[in-house]
PDB file of N, CA and C in Angstrom:
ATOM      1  N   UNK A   1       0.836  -1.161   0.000  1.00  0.00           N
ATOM      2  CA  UNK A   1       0.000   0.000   0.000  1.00  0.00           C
ATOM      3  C   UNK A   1       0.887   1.232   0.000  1.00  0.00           C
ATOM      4  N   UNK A   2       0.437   2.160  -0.718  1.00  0.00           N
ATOM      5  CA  UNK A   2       1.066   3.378  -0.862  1.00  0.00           C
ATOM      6  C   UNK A   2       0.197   4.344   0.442  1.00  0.00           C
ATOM      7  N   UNK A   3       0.816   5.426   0.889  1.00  0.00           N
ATOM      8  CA  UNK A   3       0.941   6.235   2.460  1.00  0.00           C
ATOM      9  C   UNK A   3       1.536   7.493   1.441  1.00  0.00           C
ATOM     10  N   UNK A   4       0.125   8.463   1.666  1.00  0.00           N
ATOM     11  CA  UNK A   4       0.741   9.762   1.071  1.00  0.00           C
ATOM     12  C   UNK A   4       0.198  10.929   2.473  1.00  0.00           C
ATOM     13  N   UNK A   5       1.060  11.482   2.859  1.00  0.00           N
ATOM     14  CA  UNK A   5       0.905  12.724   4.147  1.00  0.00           C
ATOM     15  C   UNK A   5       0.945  13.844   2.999  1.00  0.00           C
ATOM     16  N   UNK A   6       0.030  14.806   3.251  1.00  0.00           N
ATOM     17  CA  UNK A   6      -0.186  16.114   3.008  1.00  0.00           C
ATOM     18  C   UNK A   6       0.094  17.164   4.295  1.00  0.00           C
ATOM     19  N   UNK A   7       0.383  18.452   3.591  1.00  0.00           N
ATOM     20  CA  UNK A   7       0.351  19.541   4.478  1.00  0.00           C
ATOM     21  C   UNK A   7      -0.801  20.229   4.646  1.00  0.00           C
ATOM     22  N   UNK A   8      -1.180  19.891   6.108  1.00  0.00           N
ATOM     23  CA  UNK A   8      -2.404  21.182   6.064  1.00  0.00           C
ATOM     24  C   UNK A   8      -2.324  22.493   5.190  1.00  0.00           C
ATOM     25  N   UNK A   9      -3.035  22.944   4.658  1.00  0.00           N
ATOM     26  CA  UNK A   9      -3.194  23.926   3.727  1.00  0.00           C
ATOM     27  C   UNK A   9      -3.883  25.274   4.459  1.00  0.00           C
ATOM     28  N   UNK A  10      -5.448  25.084   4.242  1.00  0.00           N
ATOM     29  CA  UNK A  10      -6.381  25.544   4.917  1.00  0.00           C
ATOM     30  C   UNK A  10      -7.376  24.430   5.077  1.00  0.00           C
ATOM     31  N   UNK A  11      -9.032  24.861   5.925  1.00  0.00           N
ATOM     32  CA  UNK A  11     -10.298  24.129   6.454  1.00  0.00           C
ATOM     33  C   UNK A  11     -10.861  23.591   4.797  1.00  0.00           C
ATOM     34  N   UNK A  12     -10.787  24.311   3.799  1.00  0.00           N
ATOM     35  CA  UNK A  12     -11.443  23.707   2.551  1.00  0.00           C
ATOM     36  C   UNK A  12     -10.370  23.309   1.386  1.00  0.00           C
ATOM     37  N   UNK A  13      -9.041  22.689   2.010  1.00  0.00           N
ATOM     38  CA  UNK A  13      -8.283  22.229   0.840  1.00  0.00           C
ATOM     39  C   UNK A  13      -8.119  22.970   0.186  1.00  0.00           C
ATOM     40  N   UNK A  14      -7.961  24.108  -0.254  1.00  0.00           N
ATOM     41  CA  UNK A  14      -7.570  24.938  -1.556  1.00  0.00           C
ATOM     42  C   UNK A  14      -6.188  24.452  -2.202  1.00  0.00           C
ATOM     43  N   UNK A  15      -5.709  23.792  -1.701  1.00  0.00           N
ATOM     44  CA  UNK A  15      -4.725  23.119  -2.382  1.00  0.00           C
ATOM     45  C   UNK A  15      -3.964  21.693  -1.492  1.00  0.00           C
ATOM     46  N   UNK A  16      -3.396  20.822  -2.133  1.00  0.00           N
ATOM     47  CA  UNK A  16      -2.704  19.651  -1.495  1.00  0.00           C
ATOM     48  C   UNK A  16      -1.343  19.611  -1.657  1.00  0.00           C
ATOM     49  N   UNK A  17      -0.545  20.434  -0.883  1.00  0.00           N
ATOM     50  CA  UNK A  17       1.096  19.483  -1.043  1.00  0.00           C
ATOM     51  C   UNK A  17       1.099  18.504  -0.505  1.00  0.00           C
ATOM     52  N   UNK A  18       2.148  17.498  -1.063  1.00  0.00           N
ATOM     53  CA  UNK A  18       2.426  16.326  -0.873  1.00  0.00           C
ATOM     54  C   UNK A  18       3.330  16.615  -0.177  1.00  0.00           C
ATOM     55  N   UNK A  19       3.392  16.128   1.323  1.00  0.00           N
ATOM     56  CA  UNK A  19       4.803  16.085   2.342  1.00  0.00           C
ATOM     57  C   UNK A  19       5.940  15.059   2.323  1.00  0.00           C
ATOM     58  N   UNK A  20       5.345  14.043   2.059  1.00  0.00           N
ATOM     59  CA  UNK A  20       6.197  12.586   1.735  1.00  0.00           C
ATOM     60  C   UNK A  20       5.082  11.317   1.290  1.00  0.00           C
ATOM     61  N   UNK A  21       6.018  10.326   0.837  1.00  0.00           N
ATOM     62  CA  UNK A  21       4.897   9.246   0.101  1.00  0.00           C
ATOM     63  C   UNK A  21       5.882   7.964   0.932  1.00  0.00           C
ATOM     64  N   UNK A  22       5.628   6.860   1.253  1.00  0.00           N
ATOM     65  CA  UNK A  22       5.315   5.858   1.688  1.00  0.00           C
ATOM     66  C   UNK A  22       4.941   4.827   1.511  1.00  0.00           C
ATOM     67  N   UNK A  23       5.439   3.312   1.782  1.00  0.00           N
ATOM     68  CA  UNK A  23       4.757   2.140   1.387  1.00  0.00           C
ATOM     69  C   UNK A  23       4.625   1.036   2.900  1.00  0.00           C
ATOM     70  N   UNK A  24       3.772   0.445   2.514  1.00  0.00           N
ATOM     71  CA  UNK A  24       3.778  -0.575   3.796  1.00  0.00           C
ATOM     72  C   UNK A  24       2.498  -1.585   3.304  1.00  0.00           C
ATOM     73  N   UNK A  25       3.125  -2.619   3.774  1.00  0.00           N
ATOM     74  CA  UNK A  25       2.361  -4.021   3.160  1.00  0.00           C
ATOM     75  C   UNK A  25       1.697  -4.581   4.366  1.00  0.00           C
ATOM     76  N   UNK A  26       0.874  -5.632   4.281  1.00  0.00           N
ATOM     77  CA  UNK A  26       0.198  -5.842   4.975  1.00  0.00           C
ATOM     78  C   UNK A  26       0.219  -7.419   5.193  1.00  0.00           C
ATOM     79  N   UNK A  27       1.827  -7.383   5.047  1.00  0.00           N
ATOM     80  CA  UNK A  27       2.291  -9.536   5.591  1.00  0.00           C
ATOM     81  C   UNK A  27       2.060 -10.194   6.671  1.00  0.00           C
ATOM     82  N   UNK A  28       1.563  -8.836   7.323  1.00  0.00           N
ATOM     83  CA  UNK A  28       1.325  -9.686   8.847  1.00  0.00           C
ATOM     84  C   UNK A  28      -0.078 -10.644   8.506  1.00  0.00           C
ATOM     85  N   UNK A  29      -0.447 -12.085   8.811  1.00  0.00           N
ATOM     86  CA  UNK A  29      -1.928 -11.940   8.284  1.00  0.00           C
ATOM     87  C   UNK A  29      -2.682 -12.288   9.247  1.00  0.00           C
ATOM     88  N   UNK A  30      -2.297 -11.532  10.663  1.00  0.00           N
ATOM     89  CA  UNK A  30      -3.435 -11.423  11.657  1.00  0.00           C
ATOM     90  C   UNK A  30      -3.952  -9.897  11.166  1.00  0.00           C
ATOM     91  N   UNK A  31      -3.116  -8.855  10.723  1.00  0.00           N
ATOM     92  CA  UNK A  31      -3.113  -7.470  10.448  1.00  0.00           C
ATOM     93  C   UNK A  31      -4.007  -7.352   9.503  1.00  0.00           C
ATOM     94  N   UNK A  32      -3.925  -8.489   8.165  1.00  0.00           N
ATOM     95  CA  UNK A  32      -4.289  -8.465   7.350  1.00  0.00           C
ATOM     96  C   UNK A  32      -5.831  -8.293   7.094  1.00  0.00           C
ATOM     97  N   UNK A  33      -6.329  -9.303   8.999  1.00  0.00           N
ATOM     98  CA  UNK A  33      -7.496 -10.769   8.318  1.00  0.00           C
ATOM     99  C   UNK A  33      -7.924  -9.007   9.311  1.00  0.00           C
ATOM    100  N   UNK A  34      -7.549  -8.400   9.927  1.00  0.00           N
ATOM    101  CA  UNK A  34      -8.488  -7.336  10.717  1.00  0.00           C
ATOM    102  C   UNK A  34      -8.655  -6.628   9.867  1.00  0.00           C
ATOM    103  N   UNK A  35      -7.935  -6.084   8.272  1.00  0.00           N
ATOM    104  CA  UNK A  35      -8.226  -4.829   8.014  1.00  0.00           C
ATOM    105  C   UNK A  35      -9.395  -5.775   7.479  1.00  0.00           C
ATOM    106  N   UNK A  36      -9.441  -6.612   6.917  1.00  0.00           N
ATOM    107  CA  UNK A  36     -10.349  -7.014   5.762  1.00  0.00           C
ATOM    108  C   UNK A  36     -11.863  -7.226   7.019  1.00  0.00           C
ATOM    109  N   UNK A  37     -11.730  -7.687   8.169  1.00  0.00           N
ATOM    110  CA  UNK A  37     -13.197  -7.452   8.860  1.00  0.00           C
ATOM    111  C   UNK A  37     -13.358  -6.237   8.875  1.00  0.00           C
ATOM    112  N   UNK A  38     -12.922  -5.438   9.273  1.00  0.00           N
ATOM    113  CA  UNK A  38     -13.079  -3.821   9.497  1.00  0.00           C
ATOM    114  C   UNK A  38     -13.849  -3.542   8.181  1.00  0.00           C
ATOM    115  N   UNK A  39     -13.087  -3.693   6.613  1.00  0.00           N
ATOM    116  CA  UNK A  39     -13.877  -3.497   5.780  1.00  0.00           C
ATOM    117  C   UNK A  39     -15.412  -4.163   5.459  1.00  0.00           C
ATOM    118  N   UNK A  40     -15.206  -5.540   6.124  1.00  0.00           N
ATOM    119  CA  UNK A  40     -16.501  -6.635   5.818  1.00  0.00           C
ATOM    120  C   UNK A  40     -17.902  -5.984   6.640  1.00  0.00           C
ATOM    121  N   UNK A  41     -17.236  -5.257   7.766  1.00  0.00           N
ATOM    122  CA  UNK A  41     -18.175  -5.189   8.590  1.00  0.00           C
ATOM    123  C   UNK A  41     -18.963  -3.593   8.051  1.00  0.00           C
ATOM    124  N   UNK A  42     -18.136  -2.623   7.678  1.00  0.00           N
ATOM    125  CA  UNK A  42     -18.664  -1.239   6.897  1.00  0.00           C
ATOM    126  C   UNK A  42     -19.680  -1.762   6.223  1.00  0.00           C
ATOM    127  N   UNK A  43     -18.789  -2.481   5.287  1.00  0.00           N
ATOM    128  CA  UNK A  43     -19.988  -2.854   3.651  1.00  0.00           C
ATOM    129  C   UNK A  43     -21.107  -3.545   4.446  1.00  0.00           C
ATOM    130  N   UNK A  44     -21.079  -4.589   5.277  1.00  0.00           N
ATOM    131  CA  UNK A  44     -22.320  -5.331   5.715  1.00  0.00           C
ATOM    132  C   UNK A  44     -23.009  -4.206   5.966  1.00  0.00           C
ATOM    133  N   UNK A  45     -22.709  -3.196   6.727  1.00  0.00           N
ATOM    134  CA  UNK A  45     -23.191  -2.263   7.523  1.00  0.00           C
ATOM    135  C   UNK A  45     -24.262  -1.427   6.348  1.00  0.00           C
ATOM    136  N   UNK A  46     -23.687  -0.893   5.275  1.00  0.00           N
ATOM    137  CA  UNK A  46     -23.969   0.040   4.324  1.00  0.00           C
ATOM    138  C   UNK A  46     -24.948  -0.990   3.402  1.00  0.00           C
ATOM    139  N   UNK A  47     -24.753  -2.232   3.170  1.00  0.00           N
ATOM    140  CA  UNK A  47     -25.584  -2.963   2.535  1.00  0.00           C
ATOM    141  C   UNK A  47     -26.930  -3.265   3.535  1.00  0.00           C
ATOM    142  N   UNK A  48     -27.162  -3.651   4.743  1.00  0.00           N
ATOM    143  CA  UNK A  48     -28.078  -4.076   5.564  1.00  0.00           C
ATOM    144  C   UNK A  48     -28.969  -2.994   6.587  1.00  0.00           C
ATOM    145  N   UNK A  49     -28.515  -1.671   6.730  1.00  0.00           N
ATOM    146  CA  UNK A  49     -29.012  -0.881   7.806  1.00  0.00           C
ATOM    147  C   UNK A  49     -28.456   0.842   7.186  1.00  0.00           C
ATOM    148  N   UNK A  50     -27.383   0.564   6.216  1.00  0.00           N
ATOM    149  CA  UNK A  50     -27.553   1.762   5.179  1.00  0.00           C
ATOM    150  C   UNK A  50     -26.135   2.340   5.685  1.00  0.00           C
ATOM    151  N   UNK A  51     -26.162   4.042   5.200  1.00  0.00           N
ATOM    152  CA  UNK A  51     -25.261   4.863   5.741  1.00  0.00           C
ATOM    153  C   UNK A  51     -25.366   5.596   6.669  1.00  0.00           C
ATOM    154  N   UNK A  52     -26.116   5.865   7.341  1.00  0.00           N
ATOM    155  CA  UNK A  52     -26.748   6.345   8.497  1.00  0.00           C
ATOM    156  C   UNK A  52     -26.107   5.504   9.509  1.00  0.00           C
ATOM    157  N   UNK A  53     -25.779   4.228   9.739  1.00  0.00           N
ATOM    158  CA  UNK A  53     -25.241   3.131  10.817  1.00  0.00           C
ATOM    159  C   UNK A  53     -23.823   3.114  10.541  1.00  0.00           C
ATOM    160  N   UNK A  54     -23.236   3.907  10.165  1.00  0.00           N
ATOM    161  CA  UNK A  54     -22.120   3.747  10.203  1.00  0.00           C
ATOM    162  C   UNK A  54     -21.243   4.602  11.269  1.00  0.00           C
ATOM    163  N   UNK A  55     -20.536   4.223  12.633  1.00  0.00           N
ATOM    164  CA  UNK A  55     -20.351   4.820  13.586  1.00  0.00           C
ATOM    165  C   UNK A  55     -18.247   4.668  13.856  1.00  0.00           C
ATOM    166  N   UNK A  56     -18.334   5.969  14.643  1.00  0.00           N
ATOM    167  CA  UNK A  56     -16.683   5.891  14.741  1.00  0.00           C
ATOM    168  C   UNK A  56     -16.235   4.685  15.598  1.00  0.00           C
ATOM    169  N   UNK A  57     -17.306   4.358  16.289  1.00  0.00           N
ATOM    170  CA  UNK A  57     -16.928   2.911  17.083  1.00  0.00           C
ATOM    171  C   UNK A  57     -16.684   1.637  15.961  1.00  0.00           C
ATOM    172  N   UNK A  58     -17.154   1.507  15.256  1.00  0.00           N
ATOM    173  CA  UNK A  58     -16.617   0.531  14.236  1.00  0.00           C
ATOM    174  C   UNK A  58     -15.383   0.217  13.806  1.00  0.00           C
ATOM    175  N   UNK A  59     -15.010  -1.194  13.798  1.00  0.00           N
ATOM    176  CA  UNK A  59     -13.494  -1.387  13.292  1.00  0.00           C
ATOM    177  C   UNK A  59     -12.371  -1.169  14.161  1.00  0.00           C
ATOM    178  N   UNK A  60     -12.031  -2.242  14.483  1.00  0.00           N
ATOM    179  CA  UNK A  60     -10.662  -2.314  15.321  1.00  0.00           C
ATOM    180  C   UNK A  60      -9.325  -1.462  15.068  1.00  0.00           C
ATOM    181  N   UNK A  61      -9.062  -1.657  13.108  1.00  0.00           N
ATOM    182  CA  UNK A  61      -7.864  -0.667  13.030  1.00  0.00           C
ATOM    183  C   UNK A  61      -8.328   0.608  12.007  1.00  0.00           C
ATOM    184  N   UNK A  62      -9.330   0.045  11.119  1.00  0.00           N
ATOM    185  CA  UNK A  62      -9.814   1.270  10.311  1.00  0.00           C
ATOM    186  C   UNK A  62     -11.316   1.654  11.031  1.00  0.00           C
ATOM    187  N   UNK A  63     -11.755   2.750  11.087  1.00  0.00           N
ATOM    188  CA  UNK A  63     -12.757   3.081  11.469  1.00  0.00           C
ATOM    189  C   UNK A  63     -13.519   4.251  10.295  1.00  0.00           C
ATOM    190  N   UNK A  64     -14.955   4.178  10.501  1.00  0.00           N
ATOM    191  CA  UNK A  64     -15.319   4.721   9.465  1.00  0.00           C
ATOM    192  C   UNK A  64     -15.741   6.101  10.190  1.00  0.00           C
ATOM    193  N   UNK A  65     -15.529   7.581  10.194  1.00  0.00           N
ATOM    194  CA  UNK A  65     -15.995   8.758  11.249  1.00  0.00           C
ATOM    195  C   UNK A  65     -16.287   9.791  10.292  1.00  0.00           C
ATOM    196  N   UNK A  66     -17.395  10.797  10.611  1.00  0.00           N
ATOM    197  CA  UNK A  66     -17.750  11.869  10.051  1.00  0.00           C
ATOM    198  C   UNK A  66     -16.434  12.561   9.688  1.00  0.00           C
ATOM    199  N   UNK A  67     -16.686  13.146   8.404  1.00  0.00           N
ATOM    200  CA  UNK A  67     -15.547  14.170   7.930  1.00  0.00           C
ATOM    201  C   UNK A  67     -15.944  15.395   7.924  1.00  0.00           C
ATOM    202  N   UNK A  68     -15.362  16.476   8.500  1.00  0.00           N
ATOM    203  CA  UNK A  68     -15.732  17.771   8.491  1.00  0.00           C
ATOM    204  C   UNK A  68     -15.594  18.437   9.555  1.00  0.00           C
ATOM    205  N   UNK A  69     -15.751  19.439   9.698  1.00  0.00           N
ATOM    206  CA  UNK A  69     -16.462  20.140  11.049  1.00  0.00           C
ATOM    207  C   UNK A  69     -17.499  20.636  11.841  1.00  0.00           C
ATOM    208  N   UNK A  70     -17.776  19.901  12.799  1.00  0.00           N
ATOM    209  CA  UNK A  70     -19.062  20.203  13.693  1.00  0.00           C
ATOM    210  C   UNK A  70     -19.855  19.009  13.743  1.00  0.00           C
ATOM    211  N   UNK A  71     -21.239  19.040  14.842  1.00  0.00           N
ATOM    212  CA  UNK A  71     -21.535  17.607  14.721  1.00  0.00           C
ATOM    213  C   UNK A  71     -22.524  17.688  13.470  1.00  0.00           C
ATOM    214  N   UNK A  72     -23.240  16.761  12.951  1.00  0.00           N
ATOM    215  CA  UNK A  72     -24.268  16.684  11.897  1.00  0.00           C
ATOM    216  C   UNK A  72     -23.628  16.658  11.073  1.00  0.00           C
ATOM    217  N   UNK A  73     -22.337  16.060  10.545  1.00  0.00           N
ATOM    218  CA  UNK A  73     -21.510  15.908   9.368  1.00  0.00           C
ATOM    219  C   UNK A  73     -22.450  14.761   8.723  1.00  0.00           C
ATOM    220  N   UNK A  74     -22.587  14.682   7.499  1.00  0.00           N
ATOM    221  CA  UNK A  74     -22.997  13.722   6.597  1.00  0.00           C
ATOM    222  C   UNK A  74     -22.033  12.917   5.891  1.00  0.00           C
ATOM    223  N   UNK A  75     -20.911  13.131   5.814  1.00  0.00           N
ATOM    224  CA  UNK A  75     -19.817  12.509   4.726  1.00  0.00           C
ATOM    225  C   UNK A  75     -19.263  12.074   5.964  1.00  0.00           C
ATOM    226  N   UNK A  76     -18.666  10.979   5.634  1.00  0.00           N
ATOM    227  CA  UNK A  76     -17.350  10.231   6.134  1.00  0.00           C
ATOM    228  C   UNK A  76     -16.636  10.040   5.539  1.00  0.00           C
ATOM    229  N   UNK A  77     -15.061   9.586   6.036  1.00  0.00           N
ATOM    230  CA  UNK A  77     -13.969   8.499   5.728  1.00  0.00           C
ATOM    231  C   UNK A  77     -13.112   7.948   6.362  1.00  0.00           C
ATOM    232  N   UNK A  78     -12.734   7.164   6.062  1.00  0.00           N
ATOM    233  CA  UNK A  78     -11.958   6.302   7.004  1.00  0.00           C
ATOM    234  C   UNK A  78     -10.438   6.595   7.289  1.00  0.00           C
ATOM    235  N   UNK A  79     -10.320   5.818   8.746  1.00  0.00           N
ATOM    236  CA  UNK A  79      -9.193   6.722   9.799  1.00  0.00           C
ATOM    237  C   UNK A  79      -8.521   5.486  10.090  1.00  0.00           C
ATOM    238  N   UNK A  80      -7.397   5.646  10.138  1.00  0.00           N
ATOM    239  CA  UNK A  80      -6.710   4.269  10.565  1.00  0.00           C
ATOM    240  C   UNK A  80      -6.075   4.539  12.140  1.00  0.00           C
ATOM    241  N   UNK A  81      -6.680   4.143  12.794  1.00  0.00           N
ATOM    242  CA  UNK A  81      -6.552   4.149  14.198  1.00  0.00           C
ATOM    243  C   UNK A  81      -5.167   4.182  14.997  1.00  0.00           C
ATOM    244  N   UNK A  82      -5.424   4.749  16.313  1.00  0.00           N
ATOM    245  CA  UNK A  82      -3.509   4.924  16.450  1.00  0.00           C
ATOM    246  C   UNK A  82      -2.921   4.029  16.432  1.00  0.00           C
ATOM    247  N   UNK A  83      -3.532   2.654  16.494  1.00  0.00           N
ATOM    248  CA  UNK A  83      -2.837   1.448  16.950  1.00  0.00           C
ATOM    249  C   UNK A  83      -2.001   0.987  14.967  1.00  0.00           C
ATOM    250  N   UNK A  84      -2.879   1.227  14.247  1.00  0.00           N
ATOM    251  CA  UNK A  84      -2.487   0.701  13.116  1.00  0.00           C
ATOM    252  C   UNK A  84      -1.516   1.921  12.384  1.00  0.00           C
ATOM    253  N   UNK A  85      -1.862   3.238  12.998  1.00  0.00           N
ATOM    254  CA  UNK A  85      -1.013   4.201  12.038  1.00  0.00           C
ATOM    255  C   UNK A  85       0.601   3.519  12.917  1.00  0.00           C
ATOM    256  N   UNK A  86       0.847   3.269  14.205  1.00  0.00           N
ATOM    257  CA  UNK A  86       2.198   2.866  14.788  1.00  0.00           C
ATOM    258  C   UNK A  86       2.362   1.789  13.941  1.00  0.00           C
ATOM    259  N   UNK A  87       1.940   0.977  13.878  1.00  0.00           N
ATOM    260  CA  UNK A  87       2.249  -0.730  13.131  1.00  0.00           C
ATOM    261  C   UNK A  87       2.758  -0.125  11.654  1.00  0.00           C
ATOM    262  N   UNK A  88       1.919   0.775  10.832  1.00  0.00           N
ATOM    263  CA  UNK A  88       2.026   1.377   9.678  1.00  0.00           C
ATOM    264  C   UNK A  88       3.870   1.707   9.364  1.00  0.00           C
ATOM    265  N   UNK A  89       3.984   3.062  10.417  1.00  0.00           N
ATOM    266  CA  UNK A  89       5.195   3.748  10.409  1.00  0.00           C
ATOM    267  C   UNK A  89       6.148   2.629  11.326  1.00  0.00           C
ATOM    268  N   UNK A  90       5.712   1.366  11.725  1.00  0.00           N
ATOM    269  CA  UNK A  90       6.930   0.583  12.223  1.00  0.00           C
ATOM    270  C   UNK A  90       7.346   1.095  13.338  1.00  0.00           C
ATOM    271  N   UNK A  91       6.490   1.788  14.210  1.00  0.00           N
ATOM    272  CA  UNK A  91       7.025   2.448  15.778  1.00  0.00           C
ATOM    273  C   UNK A  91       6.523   0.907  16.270  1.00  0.00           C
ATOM    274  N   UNK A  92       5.531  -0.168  16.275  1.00  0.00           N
ATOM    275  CA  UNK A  92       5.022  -0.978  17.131  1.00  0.00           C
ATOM    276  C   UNK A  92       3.776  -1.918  16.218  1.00  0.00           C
ATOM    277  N   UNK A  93       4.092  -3.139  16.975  1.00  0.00           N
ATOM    278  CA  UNK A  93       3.096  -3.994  16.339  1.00  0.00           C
ATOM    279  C   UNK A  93       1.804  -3.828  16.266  1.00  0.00           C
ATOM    280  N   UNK A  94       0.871  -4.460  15.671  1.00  0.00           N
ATOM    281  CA  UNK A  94      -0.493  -3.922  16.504  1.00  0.00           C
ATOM    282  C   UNK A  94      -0.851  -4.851  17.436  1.00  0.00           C
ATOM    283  N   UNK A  95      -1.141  -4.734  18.971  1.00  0.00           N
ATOM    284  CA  UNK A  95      -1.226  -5.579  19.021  1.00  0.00           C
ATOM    285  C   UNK A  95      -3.473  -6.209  19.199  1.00  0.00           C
ATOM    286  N   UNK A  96      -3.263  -7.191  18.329  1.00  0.00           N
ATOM    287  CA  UNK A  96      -4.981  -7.958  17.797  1.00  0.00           C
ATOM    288  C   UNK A  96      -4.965  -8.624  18.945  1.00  0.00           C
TER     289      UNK A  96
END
């Protein structure tokens, strides 16, 4: 997987520098079998009870959370949790 960090800019993106780019694989396959529930469980989620049920409590290393500012956000995307951004950058395993 490619890992691209941007520089805050401003609140509406008016533009994206690229700060550095990044790779990291996903050989671990306890690491692996979590991202893929994390994803199984969104889609179940979005297929069976919609987009409306989709909550920041979800997902062990990716989580799905409102994007924006303030509460009553409608858009989301997904956040890779502190435990997986350390495992990511190789500070620490995750530990599942």
């Amino acid at each position: 997987m490619i890992v691209v960090a941007r520089t805050f800019v401003d609140k509406v993106e008016s533009s994206a520098k690229v700060h550095s780019v990044g790779t990291f694989d996903l050989e671990d396959p306890k690491v692996y079998a979590q991202v893929k529930a994390d994803y199984d469980l969104v889609r179940e989620t979005l297929l069976t009870k919609g987009f409306g049920a989709l909550t920041g409590t979800m997902g062990k290393l990716v989580q799905p959370r409102t994007k924006g500012a303030g509460h009553g956000s409608i858009s989301r995307a997904f956040y890779a949790r502190t435990q997986f951004v350390s495992h990511i950058l190789g500070l620490k395993a995750c530990d599942l």
